[in-house]
PDB file of N, CA and C in Angstrom:
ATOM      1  N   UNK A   1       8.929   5.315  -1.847  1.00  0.00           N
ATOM      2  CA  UNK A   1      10.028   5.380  -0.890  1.00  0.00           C
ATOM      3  C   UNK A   1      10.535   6.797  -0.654  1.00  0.00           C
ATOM      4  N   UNK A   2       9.807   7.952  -1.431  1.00  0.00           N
ATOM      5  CA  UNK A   2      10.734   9.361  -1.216  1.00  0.00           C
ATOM      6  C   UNK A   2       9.376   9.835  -0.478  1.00  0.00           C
ATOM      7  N   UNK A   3       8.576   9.080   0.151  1.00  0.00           N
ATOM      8  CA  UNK A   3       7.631  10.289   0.612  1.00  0.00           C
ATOM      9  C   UNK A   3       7.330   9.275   1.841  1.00  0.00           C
ATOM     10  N   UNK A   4       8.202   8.585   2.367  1.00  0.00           N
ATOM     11  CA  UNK A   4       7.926   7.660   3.684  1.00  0.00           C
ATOM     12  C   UNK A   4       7.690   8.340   4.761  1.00  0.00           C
ATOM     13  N   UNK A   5       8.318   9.572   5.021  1.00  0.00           N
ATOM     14  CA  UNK A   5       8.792   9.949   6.313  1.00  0.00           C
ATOM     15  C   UNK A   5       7.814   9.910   6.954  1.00  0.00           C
ATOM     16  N   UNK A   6       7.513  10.184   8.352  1.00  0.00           N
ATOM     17  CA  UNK A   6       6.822  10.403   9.809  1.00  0.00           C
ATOM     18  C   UNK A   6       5.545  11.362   9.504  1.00  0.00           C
ATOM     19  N   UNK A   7       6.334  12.319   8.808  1.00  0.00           N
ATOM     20  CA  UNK A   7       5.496  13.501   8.506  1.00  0.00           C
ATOM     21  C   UNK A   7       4.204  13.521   7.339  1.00  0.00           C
ATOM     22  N   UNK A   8       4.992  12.619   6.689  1.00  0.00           N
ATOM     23  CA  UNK A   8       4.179  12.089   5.494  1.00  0.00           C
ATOM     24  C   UNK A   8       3.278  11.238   5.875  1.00  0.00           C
ATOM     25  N   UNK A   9       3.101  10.221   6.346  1.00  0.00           N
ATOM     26  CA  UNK A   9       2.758   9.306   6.782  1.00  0.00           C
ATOM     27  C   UNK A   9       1.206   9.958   7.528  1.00  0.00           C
ATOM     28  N   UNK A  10       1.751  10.892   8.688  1.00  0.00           N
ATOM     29  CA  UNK A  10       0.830  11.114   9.707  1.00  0.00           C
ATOM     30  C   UNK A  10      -0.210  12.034   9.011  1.00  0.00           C
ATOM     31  N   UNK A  11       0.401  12.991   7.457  1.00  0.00           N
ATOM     32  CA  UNK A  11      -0.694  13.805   7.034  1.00  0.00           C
ATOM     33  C   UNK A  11      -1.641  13.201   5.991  1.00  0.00           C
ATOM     34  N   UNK A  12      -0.964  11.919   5.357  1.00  0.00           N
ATOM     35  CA  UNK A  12      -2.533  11.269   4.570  1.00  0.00           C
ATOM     36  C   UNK A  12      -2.731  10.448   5.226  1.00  0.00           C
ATOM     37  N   UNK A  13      -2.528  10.047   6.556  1.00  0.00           N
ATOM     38  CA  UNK A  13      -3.647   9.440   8.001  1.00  0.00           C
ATOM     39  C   UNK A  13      -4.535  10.712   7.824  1.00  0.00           C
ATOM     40  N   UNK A  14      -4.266  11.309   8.326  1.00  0.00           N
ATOM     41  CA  UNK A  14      -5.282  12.588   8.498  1.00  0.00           C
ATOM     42  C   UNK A  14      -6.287  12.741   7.208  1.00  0.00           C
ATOM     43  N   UNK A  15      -5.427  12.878   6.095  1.00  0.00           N
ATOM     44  CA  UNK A  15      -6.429  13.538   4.932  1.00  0.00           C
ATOM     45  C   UNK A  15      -7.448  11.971   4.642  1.00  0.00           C
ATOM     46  N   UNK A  16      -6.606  10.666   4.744  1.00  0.00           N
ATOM     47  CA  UNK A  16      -7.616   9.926   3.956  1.00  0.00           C
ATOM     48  C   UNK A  16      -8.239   9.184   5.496  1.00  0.00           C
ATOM     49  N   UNK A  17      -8.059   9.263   6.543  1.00  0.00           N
ATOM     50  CA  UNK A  17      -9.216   8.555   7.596  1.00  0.00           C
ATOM     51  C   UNK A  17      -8.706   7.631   7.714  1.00  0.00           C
ATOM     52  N   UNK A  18      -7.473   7.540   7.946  1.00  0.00           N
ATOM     53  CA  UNK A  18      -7.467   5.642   7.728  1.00  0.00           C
ATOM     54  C   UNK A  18      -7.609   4.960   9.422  1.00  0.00           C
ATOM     55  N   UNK A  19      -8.055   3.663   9.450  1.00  0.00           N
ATOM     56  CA  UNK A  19      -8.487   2.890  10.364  1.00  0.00           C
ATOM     57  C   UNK A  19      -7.052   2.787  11.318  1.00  0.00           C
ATOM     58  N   UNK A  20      -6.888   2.377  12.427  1.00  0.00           N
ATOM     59  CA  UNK A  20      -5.957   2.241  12.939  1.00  0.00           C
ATOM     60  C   UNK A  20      -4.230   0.646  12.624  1.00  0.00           C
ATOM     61  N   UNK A  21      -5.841   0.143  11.973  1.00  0.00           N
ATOM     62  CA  UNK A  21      -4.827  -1.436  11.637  1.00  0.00           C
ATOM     63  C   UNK A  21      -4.588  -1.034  10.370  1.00  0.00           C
ATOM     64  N   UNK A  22      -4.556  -0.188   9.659  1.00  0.00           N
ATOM     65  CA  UNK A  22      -3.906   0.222   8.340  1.00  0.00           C
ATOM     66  C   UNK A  22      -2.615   0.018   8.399  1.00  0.00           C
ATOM     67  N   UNK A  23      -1.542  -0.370   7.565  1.00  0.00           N
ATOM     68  CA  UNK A  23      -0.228  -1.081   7.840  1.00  0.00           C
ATOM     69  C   UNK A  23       0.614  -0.440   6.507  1.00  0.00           C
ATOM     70  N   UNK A  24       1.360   0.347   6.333  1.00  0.00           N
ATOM     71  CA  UNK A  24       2.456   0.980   5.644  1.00  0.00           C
ATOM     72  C   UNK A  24       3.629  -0.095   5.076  1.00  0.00           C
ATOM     73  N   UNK A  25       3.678   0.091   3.715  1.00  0.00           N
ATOM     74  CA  UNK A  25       5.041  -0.460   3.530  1.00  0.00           C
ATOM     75  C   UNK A  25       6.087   0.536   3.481  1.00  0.00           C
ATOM     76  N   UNK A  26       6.673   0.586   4.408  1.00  0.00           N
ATOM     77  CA  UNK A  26       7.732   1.840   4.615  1.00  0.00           C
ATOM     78  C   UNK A  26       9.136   1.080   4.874  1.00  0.00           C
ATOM     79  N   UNK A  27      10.253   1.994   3.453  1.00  0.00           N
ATOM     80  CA  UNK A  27      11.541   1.493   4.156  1.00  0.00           C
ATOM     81  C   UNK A  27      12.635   1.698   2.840  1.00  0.00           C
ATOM     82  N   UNK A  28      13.451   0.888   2.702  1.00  0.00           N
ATOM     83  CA  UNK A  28      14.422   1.401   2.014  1.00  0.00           C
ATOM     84  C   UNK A  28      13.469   1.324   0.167  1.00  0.00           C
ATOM     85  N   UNK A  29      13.830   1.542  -0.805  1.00  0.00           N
ATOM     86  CA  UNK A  29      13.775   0.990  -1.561  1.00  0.00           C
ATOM     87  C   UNK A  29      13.706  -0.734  -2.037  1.00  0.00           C
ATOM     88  N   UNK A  30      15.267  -0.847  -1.997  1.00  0.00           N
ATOM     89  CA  UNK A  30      15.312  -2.494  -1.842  1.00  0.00           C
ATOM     90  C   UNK A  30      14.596  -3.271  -0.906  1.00  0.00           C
ATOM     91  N   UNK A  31      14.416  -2.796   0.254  1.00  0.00           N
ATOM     92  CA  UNK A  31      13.230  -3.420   0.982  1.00  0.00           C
ATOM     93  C   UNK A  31      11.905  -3.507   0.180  1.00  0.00           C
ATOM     94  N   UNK A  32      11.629  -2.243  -0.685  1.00  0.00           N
ATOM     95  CA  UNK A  32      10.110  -2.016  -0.814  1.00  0.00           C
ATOM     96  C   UNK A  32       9.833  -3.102  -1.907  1.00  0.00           C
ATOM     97  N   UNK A  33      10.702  -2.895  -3.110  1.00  0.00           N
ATOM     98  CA  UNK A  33      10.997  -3.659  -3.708  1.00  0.00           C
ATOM     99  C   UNK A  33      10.439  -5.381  -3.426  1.00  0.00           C
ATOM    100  N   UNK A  34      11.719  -5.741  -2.513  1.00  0.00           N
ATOM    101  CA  UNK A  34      11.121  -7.375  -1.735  1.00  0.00           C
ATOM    102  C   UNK A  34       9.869  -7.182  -1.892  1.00  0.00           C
ATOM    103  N   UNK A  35       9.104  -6.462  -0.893  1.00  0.00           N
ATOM    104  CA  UNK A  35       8.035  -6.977  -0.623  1.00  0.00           C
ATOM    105  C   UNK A  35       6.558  -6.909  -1.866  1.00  0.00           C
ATOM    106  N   UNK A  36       7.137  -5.701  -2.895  1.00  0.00           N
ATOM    107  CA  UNK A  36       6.276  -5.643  -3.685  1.00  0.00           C
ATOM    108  C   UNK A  36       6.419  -6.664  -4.715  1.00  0.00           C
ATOM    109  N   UNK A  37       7.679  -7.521  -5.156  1.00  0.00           N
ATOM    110  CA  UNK A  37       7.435  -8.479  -5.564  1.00  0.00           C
ATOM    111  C   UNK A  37       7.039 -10.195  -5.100  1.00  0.00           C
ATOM    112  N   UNK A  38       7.108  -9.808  -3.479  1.00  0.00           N
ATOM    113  CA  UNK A  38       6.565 -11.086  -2.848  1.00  0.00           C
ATOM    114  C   UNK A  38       5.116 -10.979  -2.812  1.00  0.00           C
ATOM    115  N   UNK A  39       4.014 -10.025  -2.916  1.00  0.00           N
ATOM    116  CA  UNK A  39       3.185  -9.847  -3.242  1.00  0.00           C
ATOM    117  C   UNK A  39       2.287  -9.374  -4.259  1.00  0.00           C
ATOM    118  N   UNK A  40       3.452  -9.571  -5.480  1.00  0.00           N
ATOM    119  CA  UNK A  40       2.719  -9.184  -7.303  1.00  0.00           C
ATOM    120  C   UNK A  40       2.279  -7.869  -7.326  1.00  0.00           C
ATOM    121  N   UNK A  41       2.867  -7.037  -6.683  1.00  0.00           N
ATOM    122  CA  UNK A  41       2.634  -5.589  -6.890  1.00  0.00           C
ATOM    123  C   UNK A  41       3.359  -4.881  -7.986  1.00  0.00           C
ATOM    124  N   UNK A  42       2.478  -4.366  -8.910  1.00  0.00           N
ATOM    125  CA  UNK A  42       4.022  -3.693  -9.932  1.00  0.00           C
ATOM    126  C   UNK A  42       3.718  -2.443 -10.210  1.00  0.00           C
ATOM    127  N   UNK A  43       5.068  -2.174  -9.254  1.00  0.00           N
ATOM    128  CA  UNK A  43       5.167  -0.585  -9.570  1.00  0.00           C
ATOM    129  C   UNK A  43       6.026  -0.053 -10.463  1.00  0.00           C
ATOM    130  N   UNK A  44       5.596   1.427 -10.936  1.00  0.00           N
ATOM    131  CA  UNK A  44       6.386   1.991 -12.003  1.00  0.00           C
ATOM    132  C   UNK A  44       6.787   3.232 -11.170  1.00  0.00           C
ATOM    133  N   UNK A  45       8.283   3.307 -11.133  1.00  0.00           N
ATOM    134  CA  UNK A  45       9.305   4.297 -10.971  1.00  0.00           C
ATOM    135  C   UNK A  45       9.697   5.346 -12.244  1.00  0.00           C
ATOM    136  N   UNK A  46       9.205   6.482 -11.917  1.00  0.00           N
ATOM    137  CA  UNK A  46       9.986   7.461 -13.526  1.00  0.00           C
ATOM    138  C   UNK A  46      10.932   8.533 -12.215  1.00  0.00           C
ATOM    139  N   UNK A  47      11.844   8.574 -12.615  1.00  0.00           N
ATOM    140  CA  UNK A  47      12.929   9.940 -11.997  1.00  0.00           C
ATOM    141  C   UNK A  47      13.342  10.863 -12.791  1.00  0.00           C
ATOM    142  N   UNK A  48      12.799  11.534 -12.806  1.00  0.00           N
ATOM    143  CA  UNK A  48      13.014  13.169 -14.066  1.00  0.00           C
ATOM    144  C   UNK A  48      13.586  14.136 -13.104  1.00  0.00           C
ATOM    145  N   UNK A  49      14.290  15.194 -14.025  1.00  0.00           N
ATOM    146  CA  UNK A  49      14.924  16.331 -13.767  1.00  0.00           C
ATOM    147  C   UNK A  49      14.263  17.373 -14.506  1.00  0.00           C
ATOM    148  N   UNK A  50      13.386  18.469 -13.347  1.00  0.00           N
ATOM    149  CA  UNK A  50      12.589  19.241 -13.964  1.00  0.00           C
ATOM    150  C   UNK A  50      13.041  20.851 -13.433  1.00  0.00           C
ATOM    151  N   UNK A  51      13.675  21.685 -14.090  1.00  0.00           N
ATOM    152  CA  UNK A  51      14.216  22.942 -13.302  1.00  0.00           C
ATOM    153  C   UNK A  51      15.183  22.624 -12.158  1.00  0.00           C
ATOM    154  N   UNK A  52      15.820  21.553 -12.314  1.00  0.00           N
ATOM    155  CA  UNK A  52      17.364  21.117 -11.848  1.00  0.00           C
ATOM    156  C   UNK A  52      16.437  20.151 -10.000  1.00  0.00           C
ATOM    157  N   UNK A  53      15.523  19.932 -10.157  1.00  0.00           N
ATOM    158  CA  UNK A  53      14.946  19.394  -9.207  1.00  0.00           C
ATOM    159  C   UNK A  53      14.270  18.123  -9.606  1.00  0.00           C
ATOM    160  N   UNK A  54      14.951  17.171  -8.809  1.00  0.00           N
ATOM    161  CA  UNK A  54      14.282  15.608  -8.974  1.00  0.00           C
ATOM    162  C   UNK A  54      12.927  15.018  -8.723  1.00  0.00           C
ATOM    163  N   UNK A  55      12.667  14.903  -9.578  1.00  0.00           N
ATOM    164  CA  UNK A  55      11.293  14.376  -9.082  1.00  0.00           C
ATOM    165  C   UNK A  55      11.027  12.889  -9.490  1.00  0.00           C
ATOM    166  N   UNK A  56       9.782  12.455  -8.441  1.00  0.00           N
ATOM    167  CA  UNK A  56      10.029  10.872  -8.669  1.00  0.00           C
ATOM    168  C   UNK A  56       8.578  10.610  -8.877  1.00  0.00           C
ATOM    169  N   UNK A  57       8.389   9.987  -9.861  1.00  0.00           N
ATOM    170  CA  UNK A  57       6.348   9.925  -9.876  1.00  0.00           C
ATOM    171  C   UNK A  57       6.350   8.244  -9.710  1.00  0.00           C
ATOM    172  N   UNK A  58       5.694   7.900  -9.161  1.00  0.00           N
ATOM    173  CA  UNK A  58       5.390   6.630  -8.811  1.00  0.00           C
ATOM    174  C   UNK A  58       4.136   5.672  -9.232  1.00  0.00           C
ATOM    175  N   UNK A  59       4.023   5.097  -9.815  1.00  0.00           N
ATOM    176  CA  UNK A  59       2.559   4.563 -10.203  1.00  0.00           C
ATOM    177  C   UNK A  59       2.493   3.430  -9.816  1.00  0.00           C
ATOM    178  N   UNK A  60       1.301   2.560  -9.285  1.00  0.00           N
ATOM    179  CA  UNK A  60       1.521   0.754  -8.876  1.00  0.00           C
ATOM    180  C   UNK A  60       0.115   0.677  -8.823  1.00  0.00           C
ATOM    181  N   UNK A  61      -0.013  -0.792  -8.752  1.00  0.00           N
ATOM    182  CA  UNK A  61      -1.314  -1.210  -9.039  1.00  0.00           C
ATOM    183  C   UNK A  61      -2.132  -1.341  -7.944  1.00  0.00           C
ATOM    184  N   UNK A  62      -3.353  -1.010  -7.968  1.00  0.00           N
ATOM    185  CA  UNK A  62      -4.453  -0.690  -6.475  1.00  0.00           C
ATOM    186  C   UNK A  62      -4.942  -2.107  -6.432  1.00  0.00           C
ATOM    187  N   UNK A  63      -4.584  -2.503  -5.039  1.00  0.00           N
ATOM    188  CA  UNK A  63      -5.304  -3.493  -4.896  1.00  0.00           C
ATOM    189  C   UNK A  63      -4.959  -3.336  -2.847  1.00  0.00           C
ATOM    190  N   UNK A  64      -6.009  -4.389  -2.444  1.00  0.00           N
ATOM    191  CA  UNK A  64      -5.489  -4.542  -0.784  1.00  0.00           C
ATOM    192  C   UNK A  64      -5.351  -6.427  -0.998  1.00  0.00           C
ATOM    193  N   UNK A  65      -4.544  -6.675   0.416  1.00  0.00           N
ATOM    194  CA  UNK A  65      -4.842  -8.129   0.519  1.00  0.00           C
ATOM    195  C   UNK A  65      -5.567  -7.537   2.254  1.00  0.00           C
ATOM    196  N   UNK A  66      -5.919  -9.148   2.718  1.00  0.00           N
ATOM    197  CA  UNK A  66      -6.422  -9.194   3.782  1.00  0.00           C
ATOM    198  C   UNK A  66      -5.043 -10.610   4.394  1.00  0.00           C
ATOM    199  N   UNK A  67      -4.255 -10.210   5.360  1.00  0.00           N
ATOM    200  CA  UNK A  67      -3.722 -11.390   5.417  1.00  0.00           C
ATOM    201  C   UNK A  67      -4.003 -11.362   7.003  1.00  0.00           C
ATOM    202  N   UNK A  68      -3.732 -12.700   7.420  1.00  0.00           N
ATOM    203  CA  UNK A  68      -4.342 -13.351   9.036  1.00  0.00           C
ATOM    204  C   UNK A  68      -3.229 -13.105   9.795  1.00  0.00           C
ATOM    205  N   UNK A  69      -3.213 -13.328  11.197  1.00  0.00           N
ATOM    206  CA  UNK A  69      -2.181 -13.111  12.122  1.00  0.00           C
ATOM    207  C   UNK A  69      -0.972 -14.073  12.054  1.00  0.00           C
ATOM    208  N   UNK A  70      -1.061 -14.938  11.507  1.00  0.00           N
ATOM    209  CA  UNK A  70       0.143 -16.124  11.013  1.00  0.00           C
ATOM    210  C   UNK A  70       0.747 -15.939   9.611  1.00  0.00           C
ATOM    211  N   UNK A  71       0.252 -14.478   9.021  1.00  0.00           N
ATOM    212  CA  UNK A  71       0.909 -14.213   7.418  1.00  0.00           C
ATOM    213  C   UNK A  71       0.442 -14.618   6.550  1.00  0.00           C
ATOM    214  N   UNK A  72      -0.642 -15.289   6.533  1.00  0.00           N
ATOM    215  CA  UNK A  72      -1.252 -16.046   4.998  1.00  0.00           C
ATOM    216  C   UNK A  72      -2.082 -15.094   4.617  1.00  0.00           C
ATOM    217  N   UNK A  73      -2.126 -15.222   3.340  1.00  0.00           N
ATOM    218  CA  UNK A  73      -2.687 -14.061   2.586  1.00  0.00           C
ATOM    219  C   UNK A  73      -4.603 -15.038   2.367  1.00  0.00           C
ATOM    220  N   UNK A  74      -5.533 -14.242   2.762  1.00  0.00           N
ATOM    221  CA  UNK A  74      -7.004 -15.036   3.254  1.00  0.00           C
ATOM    222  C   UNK A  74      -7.548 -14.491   2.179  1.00  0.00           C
ATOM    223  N   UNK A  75      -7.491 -12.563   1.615  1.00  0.00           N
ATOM    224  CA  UNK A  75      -8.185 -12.294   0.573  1.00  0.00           C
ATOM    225  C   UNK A  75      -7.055 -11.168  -0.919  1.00  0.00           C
ATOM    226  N   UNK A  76      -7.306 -11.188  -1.782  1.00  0.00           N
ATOM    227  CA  UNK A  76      -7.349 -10.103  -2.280  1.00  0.00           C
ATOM    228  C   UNK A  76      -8.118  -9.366  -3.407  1.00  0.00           C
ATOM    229  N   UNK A  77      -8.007  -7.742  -3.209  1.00  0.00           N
ATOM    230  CA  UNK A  77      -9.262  -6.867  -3.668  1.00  0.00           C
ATOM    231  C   UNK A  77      -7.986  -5.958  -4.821  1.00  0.00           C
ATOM    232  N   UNK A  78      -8.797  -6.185  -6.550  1.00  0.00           N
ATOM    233  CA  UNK A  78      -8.087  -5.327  -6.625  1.00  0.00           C
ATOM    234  C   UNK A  78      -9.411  -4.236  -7.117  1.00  0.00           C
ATOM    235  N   UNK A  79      -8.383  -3.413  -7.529  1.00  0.00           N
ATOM    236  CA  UNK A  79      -9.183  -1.982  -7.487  1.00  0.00           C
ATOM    237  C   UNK A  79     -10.326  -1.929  -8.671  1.00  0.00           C
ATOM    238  N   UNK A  80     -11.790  -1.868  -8.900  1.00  0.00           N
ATOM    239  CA  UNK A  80     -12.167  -1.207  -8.184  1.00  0.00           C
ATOM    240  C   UNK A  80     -13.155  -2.043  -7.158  1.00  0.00           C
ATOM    241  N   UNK A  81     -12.661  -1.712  -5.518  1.00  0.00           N
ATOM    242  CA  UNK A  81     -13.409  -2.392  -4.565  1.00  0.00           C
ATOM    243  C   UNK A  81     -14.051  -1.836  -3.799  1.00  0.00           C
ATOM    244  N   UNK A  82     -14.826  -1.843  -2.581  1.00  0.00           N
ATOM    245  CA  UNK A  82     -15.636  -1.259  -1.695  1.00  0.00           C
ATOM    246  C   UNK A  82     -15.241  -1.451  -0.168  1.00  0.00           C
ATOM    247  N   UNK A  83     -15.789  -1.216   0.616  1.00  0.00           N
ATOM    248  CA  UNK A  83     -15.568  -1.195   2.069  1.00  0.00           C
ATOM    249  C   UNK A  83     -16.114  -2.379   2.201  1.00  0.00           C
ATOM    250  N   UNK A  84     -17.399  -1.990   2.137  1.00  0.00           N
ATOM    251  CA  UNK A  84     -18.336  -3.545   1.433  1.00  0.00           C
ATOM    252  C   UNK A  84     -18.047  -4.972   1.488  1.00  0.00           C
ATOM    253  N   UNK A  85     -17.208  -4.645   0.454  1.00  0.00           N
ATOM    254  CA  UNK A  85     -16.032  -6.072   0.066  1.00  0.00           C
ATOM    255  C   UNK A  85     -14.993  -6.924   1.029  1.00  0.00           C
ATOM    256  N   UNK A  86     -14.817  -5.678   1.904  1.00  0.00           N
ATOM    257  CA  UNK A  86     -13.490  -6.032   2.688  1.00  0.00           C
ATOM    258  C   UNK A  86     -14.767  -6.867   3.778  1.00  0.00           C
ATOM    259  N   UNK A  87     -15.898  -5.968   4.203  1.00  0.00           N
ATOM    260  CA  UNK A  87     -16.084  -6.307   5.330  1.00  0.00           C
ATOM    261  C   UNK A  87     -17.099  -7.146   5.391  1.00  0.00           C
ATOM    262  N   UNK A  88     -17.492  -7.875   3.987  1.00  0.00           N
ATOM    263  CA  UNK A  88     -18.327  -9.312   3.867  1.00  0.00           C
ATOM    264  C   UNK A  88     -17.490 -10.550   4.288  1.00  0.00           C
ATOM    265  N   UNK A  89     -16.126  -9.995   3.275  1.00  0.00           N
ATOM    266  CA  UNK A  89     -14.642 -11.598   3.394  1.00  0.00           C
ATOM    267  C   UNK A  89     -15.014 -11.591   4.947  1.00  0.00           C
ATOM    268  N   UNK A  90     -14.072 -10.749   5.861  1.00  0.00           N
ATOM    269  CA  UNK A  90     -13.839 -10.377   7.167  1.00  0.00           C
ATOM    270  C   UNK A  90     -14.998 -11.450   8.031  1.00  0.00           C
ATOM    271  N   UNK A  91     -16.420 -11.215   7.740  1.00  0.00           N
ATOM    272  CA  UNK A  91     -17.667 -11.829   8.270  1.00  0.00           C
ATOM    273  C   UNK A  91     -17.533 -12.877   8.262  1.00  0.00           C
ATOM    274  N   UNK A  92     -17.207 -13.474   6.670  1.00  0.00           N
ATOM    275  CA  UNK A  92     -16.812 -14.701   6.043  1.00  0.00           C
ATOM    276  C   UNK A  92     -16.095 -15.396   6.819  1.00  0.00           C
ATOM    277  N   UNK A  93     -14.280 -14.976   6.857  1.00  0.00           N
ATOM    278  CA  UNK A  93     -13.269 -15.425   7.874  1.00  0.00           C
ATOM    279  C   UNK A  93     -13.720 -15.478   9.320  1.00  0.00           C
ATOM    280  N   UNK A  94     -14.440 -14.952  10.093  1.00  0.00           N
ATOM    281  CA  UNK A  94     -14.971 -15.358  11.039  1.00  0.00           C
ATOM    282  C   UNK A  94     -15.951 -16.197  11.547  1.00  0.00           C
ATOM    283  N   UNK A  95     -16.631 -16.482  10.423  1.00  0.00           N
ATOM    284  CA  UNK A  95     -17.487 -17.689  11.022  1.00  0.00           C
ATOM    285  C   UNK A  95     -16.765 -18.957  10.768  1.00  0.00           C
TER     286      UNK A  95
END
């Protein structure tokens, strides 16, 4: 949640390639929160004070889901997965 902004956002689009339907959880905390426990995500928050400057390290668990246009969750990948992976399910869900 401290590295949401616009700016942020648009420069690891850039650095990591991402596809256009790539989808951000961006927003308050307590928002992020919701949603990472409506989807079993668990993240670890540390907030240290290092040379009078806050820093926030963030750790959570790698995984993607694949969910459908009506919200149901169809797959999930946790880490370590492939492109591969995503785009056999995907084949799968379409036939």
């Amino acid at each position: 949640p401290w590295a949401d902004s616009r700016a942020n956002m648009l420069q690891d689009n850039s650095r990591w390639h991402l596809v256009p339907q790539w989808r951000w959880a961006v927003g308050s905390l307590t928002q992020l929160r919701r949603v990472w426990k409506s989807y079993r995500v668990e993240v670890d928050v540390e907030t240290k004070r290092i040379a009078g400057k806050t820093i926030h390290e963030t750790g959570h668990d790698e995984l993607a889901y694949i969910v459908d246009p009506n919200g149901d969750v169809r797959a999930l990948y946790l880490w370590p997965f492939t492109p591969r992976d995503v785009e056999r399910t995907l084949r799968e869900l379409r036939a």
